[in-house]
Protein backbone atom coordinates (compact mmCIF):
# COMPACT_ATOMS: atom_id res chain seq x y z
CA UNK A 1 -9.79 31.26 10.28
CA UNK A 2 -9.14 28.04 12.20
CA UNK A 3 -5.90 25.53 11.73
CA UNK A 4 -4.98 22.65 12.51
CA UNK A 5 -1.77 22.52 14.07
CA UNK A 6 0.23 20.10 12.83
CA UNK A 7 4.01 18.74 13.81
CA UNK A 8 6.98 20.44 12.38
CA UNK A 9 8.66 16.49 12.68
CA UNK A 10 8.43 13.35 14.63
CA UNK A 11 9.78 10.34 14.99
CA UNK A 12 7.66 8.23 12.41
CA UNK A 13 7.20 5.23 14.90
CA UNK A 14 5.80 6.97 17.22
CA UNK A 15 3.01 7.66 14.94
CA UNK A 16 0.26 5.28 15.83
CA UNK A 17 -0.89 2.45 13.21
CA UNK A 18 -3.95 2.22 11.84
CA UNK A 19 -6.33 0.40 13.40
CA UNK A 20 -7.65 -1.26 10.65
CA UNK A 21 -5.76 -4.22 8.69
CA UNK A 22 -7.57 -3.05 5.57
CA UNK A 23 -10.07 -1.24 3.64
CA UNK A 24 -10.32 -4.51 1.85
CA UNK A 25 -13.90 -6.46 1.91
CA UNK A 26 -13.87 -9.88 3.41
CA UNK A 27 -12.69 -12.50 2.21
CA UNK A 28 -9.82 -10.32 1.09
CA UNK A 29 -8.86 -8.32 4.20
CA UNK A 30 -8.22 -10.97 6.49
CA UNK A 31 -5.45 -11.70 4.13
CA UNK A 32 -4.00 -8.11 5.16
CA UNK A 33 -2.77 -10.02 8.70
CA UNK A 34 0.55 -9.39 9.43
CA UNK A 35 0.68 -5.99 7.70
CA UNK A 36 1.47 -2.23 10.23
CA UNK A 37 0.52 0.65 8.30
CA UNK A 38 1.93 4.03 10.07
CA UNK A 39 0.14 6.84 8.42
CA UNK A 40 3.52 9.34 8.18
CA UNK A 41 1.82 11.93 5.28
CA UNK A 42 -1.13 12.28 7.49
CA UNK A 43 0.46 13.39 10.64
CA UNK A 44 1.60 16.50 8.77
CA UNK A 45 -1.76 16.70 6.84
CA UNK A 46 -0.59 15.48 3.40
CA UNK A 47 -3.73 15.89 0.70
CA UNK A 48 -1.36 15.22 -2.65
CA UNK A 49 0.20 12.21 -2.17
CA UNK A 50 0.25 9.26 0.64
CA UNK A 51 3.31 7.79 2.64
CA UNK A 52 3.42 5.03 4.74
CA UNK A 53 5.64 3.04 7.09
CA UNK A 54 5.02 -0.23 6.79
CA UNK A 55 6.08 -3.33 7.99
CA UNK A 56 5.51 -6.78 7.14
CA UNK A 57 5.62 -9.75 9.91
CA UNK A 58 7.11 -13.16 8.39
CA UNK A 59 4.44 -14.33 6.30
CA UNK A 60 2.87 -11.18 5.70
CA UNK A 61 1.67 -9.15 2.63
CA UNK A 62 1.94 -6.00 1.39
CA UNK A 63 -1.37 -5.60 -0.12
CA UNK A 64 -3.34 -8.33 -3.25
CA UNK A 65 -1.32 -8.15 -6.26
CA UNK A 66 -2.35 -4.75 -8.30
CA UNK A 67 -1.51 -2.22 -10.45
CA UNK A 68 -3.46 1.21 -10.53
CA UNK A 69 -4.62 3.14 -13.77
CA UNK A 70 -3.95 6.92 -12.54
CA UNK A 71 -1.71 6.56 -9.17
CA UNK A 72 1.93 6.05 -9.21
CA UNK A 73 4.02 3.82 -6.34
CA UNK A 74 7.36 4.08 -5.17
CA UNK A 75 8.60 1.73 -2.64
CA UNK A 76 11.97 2.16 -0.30
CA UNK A 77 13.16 -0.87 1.73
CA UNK A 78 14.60 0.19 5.07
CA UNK A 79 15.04 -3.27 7.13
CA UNK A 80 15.13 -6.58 6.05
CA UNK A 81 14.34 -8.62 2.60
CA UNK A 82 10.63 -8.41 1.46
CA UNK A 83 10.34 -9.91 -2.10
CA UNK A 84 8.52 -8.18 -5.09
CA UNK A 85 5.97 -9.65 -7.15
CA UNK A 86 5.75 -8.51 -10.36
CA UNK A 87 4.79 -10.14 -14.12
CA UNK A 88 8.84 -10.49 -14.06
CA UNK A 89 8.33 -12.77 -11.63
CA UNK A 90 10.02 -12.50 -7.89
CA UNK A 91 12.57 -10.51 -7.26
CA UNK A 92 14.65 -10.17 -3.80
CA UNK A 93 14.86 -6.78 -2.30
CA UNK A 94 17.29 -5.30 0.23
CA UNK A 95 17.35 -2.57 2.74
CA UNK A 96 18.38 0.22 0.29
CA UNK A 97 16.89 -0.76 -2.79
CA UNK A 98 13.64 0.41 -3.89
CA UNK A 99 10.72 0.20 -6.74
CA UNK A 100 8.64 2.54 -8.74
CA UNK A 101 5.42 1.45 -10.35
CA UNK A 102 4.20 3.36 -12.96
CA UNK A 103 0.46 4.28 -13.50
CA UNK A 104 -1.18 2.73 -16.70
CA UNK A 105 1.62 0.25 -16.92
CA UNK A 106 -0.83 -2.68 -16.10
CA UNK A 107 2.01 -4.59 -14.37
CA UNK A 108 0.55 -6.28 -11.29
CA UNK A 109 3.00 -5.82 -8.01
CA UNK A 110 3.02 -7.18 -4.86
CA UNK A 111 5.61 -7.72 -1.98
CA UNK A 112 5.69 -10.54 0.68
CA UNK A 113 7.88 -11.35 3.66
CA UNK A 114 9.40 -15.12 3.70
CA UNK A 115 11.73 -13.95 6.18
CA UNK A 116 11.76 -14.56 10.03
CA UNK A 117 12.37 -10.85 10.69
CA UNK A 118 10.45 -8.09 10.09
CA UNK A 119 10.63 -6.54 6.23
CA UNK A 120 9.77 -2.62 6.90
CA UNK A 121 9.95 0.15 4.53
CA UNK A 122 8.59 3.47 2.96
CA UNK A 123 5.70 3.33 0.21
CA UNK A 124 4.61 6.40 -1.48
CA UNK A 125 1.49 7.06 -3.72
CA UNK A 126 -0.24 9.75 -5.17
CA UNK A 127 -3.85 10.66 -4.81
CA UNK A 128 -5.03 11.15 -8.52
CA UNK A 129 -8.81 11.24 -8.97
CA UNK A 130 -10.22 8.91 -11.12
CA UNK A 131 -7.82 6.17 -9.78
CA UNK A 132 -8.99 1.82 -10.83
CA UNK A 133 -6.93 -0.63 -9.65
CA UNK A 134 -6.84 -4.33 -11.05
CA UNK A 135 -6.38 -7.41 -8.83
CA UNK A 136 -5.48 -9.98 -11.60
CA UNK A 137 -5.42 -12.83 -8.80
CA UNK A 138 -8.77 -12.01 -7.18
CA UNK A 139 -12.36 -11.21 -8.22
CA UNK A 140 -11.70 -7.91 -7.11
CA UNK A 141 -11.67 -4.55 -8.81
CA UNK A 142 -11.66 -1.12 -7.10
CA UNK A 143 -12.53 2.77 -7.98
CA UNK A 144 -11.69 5.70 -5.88
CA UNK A 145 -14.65 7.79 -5.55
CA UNK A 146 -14.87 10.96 -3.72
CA UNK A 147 -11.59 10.04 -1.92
CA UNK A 148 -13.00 6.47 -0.77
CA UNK A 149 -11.97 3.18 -2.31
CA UNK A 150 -15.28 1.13 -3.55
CA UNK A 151 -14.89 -1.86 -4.24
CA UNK A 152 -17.10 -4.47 -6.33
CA UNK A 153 -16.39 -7.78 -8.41
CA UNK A 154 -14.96 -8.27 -11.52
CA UNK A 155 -18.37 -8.39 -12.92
CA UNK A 156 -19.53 -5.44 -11.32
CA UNK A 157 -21.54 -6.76 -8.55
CA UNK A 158 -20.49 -4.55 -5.44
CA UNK A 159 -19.09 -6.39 -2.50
């Protein structure tokens, strides 16, 4: 029986990003600029759920505004002050604070970086099958399929 060996612990930056901005289509993942995902669940081989270091340049994005059916978030700021994006409105964050966002809640999120710092922190998600997410602010819609993200219009129309 063969293994894969993976690290008993690391230091998460020197995990390498991803090379991609985004699994995004155009025009959307262009949008993505800005944004360092580091992988941090994968290096240890992670199936359940996802985490992430990521960091935002000034300007930056997290991701388009969304909220999942069947996948829960949880977000923990570690340096500087990204701000959240939510139907509440905007909402300043801090190195210590963080947010959950519930699955089925329908409540949109999104965090940006008006700073001139970097904003980085920790975002974890689950990996339930049958996962949609809604982009209320785009003509975007997206279904996790055999552990890949299609994506398609809001009428249907794949992109």
């Amino acid at each position: 029986m063969s293994q894969t060996t993976q690290p008993v612990a690391v230091f998460a930056t020197d995990i390498a990003p991803r090379t991609a901005a985004s699994n995004y289509p155009e025009p959307f993942a262009s949008r993505m600029s800005g944004r360092t995902k580091r992988a941090l669940g994968a290096a240890f081989g992670l199936r359940n759920f996802g985490v992430n270091l990521t960091e935002l340049a000034p300007g930056a994005v997290s991701s388009l505004r969304h909220a999942h059916t069947a996948q829960d978030e949880f977000i923990y700021v570690l340096q500087g002050n990204p701000v959240l994006r939510t139907a509440n409105g905007e909402t300043r964050l801090a190195p210590g604070m963080c947010a959950g966002f519930r699955a089925g809640s329908g409540d949109a999120h999104q965090l940006l970086n008006p700073g001139s710092g970097p904003a980085v922190y920790l975002e974890i998600g689950d990996r339930s099958p049958g996962d949609t997410v809604s982009y209320p602010d785009d003509d975007l819609v997206a279904v996790l399929s055999e552990g890949r993200w299609m994506f398609a219009h809001k009428d249907g129309r794949p992109y």
